[in-house]
PDB file of N, CA and C in Angstrom:
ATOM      1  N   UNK A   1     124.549  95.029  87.863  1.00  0.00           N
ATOM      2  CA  UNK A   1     124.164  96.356  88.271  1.00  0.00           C
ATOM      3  C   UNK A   1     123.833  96.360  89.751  1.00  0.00           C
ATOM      4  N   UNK A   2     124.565  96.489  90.481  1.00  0.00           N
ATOM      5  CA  UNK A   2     124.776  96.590  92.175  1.00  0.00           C
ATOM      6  C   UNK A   2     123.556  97.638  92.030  1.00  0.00           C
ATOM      7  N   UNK A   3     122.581  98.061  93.130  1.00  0.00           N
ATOM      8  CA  UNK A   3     122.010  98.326  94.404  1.00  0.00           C
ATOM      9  C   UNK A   3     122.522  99.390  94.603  1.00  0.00           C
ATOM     10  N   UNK A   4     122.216 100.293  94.705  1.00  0.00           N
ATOM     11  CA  UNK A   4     122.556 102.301  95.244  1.00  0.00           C
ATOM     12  C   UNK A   4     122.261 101.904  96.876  1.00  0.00           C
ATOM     13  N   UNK A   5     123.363 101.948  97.454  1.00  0.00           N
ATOM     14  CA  UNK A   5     123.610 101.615  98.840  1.00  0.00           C
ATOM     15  C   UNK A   5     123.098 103.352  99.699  1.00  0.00           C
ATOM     16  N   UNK A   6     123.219 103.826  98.540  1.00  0.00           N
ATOM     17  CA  UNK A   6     122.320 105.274  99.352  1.00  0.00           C
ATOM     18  C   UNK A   6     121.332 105.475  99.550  1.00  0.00           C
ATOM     19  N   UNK A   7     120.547 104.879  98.764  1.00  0.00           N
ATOM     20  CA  UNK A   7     118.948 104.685  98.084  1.00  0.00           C
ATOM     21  C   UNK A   7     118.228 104.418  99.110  1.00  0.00           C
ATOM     22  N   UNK A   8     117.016 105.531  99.780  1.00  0.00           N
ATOM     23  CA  UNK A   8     116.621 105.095 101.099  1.00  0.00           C
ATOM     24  C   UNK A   8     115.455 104.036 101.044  1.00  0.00           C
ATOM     25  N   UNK A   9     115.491 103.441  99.728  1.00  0.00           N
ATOM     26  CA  UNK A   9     114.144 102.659  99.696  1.00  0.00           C
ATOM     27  C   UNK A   9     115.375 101.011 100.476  1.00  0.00           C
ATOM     28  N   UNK A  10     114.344 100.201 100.970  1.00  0.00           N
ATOM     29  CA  UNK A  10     114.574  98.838 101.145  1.00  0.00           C
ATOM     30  C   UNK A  10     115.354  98.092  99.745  1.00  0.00           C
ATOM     31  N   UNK A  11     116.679  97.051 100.315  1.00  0.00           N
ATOM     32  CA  UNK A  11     116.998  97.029  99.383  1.00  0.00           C
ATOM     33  C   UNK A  11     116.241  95.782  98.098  1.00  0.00           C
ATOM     34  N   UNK A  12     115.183  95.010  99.061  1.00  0.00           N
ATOM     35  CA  UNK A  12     114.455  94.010  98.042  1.00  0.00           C
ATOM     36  C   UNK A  12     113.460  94.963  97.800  1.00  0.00           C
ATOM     37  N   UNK A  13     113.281  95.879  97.709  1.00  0.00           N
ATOM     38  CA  UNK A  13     112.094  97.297  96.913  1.00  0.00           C
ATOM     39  C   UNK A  13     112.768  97.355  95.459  1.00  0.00           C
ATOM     40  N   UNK A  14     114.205  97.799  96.118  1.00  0.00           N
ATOM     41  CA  UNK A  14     114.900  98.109  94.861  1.00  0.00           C
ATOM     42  C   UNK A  14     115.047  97.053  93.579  1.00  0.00           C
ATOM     43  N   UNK A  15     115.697  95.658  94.322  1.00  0.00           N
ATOM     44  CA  UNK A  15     115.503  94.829  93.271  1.00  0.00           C
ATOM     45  C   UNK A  15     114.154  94.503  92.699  1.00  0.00           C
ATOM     46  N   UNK A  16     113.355  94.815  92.932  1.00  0.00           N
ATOM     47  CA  UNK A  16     112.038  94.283  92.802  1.00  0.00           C
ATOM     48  C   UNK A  16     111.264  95.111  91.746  1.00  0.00           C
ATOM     49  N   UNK A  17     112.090  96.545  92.069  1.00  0.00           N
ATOM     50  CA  UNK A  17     111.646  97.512  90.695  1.00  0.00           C
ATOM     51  C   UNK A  17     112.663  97.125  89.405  1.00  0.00           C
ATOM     52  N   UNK A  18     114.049  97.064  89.885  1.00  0.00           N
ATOM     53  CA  UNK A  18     114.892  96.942  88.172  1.00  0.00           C
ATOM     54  C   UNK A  18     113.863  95.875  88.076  1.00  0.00           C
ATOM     55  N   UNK A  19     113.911  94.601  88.534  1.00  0.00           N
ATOM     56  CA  UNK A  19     113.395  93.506  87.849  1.00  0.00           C
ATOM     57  C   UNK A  19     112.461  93.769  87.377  1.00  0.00           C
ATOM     58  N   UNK A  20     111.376  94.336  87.747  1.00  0.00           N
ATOM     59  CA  UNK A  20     109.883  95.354  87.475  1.00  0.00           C
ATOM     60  C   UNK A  20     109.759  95.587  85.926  1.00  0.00           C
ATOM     61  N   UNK A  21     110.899  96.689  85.599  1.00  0.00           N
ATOM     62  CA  UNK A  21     111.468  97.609  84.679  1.00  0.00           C
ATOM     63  C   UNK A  21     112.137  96.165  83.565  1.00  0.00           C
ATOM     64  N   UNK A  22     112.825  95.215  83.666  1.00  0.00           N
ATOM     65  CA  UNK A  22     113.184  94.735  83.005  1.00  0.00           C
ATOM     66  C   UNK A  22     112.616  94.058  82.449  1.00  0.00           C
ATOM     67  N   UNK A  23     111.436  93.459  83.165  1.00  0.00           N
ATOM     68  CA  UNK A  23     110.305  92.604  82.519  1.00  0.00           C
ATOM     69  C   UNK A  23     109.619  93.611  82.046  1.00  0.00           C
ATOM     70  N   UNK A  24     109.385  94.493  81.790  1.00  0.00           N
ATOM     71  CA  UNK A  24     108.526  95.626  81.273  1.00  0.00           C
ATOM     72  C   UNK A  24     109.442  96.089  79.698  1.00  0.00           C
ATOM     73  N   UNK A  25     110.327  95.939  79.946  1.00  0.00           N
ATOM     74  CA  UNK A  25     111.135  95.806  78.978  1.00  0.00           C
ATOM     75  C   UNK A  25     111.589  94.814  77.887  1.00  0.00           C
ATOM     76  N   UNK A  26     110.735  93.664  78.649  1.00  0.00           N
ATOM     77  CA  UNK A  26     110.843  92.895  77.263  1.00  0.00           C
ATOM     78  C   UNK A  26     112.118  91.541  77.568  1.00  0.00           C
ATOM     79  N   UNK A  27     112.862  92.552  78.662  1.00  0.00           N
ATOM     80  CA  UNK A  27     114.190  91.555  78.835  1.00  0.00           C
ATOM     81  C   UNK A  27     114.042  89.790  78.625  1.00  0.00           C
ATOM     82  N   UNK A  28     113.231  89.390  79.715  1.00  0.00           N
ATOM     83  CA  UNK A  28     112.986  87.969  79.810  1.00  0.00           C
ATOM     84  C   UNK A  28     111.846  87.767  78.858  1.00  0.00           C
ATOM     85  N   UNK A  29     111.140  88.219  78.360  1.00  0.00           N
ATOM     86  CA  UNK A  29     110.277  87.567  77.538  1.00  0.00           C
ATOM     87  C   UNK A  29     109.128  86.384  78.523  1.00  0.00           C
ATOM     88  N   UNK A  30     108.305  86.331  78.054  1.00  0.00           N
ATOM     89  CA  UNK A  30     107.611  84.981  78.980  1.00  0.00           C
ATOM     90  C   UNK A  30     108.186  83.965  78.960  1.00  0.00           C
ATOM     91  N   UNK A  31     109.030  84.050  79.868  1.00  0.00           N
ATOM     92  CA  UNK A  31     110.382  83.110  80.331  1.00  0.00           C
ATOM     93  C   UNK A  31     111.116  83.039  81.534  1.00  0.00           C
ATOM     94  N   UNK A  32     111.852  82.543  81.497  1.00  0.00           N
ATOM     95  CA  UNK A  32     112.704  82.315  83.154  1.00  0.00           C
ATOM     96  C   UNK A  32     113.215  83.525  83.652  1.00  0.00           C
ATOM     97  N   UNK A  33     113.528  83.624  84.765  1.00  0.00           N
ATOM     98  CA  UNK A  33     114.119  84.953  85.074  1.00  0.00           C
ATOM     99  C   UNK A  33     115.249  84.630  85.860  1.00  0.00           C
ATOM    100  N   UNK A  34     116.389  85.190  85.813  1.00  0.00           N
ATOM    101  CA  UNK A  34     117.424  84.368  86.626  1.00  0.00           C
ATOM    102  C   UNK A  34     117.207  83.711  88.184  1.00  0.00           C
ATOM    103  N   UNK A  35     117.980  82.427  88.588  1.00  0.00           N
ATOM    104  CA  UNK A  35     118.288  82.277  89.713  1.00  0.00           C
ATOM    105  C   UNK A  35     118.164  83.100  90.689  1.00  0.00           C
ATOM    106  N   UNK A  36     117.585  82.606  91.918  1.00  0.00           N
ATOM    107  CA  UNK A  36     118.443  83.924  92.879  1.00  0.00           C
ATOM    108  C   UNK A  36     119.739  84.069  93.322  1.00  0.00           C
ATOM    109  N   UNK A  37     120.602  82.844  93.071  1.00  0.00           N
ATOM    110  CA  UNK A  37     121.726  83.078  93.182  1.00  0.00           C
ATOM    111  C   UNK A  37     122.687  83.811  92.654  1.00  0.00           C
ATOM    112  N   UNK A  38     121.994  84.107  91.092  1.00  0.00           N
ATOM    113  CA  UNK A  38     122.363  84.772  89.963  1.00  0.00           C
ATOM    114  C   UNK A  38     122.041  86.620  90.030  1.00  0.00           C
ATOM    115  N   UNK A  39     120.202  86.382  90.699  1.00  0.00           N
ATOM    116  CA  UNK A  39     120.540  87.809  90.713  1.00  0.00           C
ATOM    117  C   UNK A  39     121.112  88.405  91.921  1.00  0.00           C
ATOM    118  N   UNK A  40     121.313  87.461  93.266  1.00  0.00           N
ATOM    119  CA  UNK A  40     122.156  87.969  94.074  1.00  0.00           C
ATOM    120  C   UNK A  40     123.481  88.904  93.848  1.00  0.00           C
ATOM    121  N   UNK A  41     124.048  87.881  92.767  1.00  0.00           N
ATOM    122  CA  UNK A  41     125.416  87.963  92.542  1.00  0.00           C
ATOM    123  C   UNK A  41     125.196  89.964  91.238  1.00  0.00           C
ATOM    124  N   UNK A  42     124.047  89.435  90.695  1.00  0.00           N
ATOM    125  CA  UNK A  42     124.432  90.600  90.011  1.00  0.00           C
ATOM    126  C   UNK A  42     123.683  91.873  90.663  1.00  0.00           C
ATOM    127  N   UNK A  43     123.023  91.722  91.526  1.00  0.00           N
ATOM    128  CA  UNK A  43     122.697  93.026  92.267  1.00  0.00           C
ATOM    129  C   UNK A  43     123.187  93.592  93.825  1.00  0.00           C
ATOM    130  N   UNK A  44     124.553  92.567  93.601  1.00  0.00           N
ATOM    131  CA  UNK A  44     125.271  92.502  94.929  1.00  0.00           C
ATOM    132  C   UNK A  44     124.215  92.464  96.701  1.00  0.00           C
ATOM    133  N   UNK A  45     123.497  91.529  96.707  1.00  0.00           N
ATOM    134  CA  UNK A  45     122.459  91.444  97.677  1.00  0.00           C
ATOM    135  C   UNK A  45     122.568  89.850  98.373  1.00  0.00           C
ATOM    136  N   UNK A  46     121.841  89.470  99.243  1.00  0.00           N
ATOM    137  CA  UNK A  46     121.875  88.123  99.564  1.00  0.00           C
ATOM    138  C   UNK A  46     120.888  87.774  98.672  1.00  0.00           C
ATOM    139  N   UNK A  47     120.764  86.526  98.921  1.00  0.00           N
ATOM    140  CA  UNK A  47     119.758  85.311  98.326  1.00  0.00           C
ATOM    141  C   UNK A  47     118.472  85.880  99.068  1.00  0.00           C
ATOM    142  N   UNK A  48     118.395  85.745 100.270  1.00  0.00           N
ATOM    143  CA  UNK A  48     117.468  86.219 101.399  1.00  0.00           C
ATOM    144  C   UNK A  48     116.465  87.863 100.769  1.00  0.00           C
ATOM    145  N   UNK A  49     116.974  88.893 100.608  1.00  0.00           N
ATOM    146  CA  UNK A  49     116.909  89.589  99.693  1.00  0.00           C
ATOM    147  C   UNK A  49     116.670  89.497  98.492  1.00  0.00           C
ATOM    148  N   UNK A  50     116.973  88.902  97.474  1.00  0.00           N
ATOM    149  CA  UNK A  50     116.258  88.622  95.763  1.00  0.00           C
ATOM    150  C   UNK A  50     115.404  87.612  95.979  1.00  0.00           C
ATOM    151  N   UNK A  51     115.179  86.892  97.044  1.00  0.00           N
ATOM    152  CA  UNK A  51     113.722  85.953  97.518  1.00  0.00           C
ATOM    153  C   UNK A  51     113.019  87.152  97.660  1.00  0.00           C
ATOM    154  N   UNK A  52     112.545  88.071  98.822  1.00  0.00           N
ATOM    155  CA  UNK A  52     111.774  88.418  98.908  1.00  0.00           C
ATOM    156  C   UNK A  52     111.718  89.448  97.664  1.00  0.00           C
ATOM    157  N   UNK A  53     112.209  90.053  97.048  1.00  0.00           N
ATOM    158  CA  UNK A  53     112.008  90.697  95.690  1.00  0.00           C
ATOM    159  C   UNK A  53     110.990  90.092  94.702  1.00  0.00           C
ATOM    160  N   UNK A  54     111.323  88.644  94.498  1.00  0.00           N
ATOM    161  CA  UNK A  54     111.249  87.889  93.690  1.00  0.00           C
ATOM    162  C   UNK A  54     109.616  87.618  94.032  1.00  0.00           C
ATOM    163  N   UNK A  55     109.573  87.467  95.112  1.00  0.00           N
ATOM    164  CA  UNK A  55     107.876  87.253  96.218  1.00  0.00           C
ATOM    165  C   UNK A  55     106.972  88.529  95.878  1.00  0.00           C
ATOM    166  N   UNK A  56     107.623  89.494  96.286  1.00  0.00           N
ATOM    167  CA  UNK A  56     106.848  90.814  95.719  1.00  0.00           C
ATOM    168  C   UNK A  56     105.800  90.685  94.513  1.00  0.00           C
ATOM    169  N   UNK A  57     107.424  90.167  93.085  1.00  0.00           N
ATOM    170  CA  UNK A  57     107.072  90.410  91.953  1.00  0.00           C
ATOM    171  C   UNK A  57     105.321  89.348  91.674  1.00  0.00           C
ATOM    172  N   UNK A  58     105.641  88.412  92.440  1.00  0.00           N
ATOM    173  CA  UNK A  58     104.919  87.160  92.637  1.00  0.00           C
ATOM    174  C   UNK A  58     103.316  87.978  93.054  1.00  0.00           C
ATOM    175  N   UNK A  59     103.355  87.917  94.385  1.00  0.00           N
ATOM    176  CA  UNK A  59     102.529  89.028  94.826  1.00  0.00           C
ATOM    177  C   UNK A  59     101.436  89.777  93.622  1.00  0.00           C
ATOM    178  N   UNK A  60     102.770  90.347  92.998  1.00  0.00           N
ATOM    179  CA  UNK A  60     102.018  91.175  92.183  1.00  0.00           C
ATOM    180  C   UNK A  60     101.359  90.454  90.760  1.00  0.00           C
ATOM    181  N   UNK A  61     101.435  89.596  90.782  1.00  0.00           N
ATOM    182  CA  UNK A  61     101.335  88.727  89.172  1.00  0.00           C
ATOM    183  C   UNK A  61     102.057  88.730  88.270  1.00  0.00           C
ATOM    184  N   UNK A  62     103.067  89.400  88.521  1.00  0.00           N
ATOM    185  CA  UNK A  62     103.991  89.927  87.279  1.00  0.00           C
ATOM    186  C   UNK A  62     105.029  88.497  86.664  1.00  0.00           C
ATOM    187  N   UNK A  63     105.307  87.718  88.136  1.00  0.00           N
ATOM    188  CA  UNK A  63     105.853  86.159  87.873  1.00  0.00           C
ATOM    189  C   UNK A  63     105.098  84.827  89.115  1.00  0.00           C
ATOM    190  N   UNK A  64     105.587  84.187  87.903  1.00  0.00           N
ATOM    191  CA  UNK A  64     104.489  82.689  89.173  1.00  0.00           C
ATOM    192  C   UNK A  64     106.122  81.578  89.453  1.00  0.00           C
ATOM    193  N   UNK A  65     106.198  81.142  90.606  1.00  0.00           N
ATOM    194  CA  UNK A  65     107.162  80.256  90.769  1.00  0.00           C
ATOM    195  C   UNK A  65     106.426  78.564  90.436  1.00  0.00           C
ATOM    196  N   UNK A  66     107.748  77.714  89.805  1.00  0.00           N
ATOM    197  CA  UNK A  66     107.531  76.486  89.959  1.00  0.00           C
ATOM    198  C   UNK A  66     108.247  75.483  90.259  1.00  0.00           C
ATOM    199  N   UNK A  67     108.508  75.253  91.789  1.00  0.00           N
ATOM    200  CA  UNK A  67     109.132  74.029  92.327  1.00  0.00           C
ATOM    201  C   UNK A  67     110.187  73.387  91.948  1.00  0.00           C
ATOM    202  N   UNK A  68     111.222  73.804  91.963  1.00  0.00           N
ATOM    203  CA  UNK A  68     112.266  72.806  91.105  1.00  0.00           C
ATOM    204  C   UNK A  68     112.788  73.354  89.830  1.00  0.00           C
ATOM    205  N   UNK A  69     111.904  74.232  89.032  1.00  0.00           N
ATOM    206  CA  UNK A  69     112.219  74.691  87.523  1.00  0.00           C
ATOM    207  C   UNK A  69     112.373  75.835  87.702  1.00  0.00           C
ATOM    208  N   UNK A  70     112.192  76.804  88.332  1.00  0.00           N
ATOM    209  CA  UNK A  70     112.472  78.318  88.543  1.00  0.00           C
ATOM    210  C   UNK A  70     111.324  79.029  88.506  1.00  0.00           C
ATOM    211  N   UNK A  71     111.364  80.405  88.350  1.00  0.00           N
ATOM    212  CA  UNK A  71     110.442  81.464  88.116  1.00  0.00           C
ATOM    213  C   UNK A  71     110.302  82.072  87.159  1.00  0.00           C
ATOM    214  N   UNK A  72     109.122  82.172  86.319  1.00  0.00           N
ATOM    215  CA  UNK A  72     108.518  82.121  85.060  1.00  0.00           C
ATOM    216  C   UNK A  72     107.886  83.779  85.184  1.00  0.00           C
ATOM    217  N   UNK A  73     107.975  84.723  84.136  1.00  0.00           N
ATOM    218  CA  UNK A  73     107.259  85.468  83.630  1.00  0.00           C
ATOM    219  C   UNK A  73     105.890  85.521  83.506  1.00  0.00           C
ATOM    220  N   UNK A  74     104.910  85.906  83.655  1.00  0.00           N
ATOM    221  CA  UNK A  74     103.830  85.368  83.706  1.00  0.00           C
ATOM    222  C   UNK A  74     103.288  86.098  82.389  1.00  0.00           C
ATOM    223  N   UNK A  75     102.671  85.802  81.515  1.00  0.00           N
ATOM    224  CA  UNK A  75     101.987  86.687  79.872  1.00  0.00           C
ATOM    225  C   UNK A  75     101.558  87.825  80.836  1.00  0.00           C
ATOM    226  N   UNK A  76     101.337  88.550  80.256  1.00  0.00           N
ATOM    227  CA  UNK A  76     100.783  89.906  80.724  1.00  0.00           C
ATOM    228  C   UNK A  76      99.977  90.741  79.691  1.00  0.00           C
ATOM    229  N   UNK A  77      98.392  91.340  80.096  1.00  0.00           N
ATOM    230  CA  UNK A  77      97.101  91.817  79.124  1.00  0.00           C
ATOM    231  C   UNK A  77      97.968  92.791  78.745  1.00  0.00           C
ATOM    232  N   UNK A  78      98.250  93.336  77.448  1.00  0.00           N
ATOM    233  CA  UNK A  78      98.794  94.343  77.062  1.00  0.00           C
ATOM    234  C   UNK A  78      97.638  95.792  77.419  1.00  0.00           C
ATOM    235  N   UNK A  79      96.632  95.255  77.972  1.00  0.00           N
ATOM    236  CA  UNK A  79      95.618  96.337  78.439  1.00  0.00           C
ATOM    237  C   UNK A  79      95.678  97.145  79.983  1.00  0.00           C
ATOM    238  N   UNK A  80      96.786  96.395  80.427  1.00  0.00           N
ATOM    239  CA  UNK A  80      96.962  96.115  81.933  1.00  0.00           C
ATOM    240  C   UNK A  80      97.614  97.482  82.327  1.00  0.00           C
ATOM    241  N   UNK A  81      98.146  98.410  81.339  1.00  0.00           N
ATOM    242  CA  UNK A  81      98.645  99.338  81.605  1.00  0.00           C
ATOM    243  C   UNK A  81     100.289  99.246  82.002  1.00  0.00           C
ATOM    244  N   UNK A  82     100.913  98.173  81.331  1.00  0.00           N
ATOM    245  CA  UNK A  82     102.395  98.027  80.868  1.00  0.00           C
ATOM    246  C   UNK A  82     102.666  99.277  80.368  1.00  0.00           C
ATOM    247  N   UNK A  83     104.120  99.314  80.745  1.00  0.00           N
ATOM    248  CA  UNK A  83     104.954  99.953  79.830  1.00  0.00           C
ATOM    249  C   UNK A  83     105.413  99.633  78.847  1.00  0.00           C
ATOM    250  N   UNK A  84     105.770 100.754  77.959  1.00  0.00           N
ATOM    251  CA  UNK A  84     106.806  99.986  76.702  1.00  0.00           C
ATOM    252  C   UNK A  84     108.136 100.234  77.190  1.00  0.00           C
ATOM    253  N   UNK A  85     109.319 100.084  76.109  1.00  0.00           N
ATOM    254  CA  UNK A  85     110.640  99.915  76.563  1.00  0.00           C
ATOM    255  C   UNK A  85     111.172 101.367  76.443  1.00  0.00           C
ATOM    256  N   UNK A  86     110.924 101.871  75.731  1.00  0.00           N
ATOM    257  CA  UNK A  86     111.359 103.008  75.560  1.00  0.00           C
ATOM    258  C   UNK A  86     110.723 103.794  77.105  1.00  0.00           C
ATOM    259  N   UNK A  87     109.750 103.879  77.683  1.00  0.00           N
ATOM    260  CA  UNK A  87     108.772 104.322  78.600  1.00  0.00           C
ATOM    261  C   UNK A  87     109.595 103.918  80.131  1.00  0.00           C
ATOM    262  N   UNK A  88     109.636 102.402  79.871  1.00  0.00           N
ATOM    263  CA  UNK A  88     110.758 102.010  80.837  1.00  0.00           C
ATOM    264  C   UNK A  88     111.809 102.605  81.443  1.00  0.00           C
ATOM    265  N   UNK A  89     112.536 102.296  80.285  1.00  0.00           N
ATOM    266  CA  UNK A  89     114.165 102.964  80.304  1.00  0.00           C
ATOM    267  C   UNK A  89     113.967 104.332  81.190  1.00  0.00           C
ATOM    268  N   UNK A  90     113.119 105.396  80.120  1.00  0.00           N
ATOM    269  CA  UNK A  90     112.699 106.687  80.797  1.00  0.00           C
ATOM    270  C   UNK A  90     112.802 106.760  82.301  1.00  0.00           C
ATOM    271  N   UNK A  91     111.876 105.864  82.873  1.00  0.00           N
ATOM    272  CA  UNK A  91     111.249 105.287  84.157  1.00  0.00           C
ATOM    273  C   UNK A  91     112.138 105.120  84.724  1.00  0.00           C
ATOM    274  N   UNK A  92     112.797 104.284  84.541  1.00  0.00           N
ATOM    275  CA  UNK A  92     114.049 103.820  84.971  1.00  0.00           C
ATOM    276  C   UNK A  92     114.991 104.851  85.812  1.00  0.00           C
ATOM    277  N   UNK A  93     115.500 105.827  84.624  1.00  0.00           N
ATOM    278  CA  UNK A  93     116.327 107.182  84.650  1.00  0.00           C
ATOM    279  C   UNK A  93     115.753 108.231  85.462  1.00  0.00           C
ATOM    280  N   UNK A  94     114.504 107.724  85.479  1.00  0.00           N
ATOM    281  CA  UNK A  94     113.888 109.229  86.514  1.00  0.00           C
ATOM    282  C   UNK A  94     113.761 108.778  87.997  1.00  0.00           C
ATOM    283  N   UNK A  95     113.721 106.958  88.285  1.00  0.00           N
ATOM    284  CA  UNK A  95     114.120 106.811  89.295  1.00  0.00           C
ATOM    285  C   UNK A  95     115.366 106.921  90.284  1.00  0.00           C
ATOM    286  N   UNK A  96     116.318 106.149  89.116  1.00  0.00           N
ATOM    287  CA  UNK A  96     117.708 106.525  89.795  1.00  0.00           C
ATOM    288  C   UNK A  96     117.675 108.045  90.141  1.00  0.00           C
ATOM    289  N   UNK A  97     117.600 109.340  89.223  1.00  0.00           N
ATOM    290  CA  UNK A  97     117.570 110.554  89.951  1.00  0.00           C
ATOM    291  C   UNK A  97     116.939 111.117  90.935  1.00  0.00           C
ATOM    292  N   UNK A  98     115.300 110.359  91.364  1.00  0.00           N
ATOM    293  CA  UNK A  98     114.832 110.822  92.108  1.00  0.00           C
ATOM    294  C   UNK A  98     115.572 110.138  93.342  1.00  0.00           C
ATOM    295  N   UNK A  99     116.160 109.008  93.321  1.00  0.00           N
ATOM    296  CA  UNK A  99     117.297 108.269  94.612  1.00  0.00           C
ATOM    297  C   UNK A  99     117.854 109.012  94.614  1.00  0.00           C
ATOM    298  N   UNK A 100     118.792 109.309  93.976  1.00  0.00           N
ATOM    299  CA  UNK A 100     119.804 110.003  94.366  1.00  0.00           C
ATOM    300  C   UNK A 100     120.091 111.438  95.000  1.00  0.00           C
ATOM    301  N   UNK A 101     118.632 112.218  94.499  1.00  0.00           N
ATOM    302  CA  UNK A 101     118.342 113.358  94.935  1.00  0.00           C
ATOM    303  C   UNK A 101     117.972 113.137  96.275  1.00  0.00           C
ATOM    304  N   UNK A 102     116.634 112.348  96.586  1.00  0.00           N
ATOM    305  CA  UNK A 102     116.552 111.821  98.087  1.00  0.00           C
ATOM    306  C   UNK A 102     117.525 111.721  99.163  1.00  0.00           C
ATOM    307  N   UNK A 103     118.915 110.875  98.320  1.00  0.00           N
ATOM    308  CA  UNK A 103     120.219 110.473  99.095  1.00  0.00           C
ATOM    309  C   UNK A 103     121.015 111.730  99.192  1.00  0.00           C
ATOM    310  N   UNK A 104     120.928 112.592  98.248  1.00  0.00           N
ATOM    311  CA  UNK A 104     121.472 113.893  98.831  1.00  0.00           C
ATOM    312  C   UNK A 104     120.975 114.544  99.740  1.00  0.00           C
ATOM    313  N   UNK A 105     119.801 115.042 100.204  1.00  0.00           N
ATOM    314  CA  UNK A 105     118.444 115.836 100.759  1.00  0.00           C
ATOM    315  C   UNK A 105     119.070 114.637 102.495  1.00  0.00           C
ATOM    316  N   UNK A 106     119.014 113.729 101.977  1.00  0.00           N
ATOM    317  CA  UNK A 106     119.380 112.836 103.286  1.00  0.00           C
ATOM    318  C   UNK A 106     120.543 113.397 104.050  1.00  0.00           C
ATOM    319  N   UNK A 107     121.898 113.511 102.904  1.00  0.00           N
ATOM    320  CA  UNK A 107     122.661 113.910 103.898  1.00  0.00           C
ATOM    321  C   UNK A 107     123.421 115.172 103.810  1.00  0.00           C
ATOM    322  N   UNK A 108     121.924 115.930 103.483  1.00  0.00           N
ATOM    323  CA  UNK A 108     122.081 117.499 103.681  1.00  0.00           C
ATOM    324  C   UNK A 108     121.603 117.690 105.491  1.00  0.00           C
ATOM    325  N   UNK A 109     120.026 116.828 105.661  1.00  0.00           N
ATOM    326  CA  UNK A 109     119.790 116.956 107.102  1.00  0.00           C
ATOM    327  C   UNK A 109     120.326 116.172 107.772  1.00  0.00           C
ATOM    328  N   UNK A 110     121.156 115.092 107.705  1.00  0.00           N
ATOM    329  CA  UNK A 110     122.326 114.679 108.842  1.00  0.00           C
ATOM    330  C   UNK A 110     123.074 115.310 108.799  1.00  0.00           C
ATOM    331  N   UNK A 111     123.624 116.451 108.406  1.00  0.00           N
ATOM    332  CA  UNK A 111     124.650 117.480 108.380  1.00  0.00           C
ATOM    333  C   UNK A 111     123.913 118.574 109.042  1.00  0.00           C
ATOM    334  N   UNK A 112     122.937 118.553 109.149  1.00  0.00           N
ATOM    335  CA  UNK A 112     122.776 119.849 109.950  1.00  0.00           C
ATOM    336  C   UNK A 112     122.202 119.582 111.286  1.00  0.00           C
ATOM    337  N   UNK A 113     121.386 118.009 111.686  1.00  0.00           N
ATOM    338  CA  UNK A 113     121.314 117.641 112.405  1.00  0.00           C
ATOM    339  C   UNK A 113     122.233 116.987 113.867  1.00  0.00           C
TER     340      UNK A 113
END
């Protein structure tokens, strides 16, 4: 799932939310989360880019890195104010539209500018 090249957010913002959304979803489970080479390849981005994504997520507690073995899911308090999957997905869908609406609105005023 490539990256909305219109999308005026940064593009390690962006990866940093699907991934967000996917661990919120249950995807990885308290478990590995791909390579960055891997999610490079699937969010059409550099390595350089799904690092700092990946740092964010870190940042935030959401995953802890370990040296050599990859990057781990971290358990998460179900009190913490997670989403569920269904809630996600939602989430998800209301972001892409609010991008895309943004990316229109964008180049409604470079057109008149």
């Amino acid at each position: 799932m490539p990256i909305n090249r219109d999308d005026p957010r940064a593009l390690h913002l962006q990866v940093a939310d699907e991934l967000r959304l996917r661990i919120h979803e249950g995807e990885f489970g308290v478990g590995k989360i791909p390579s960055l080479d891997k999610l490079s390849k699937e969010y059409g981005v550099t390595e350089v880019t799904a690092h700092n994504a990946v740092k964010l997520l870190q940042q935030e507690g959401i995953v802890a890195s370990a040296p050599g073995r990859g990057t781990f899911v971290k358990a998460q308090d179900s009190s913490d104010g997670a989403v569920s999957s269904g809630e996600g997905k939602a989430l998800r869908e209301e972001i892409r539209a609010l991008a895309e609406r943004v990316a229109r609105i964008e180049d409604q005023l470079k057109a008149l500018g």
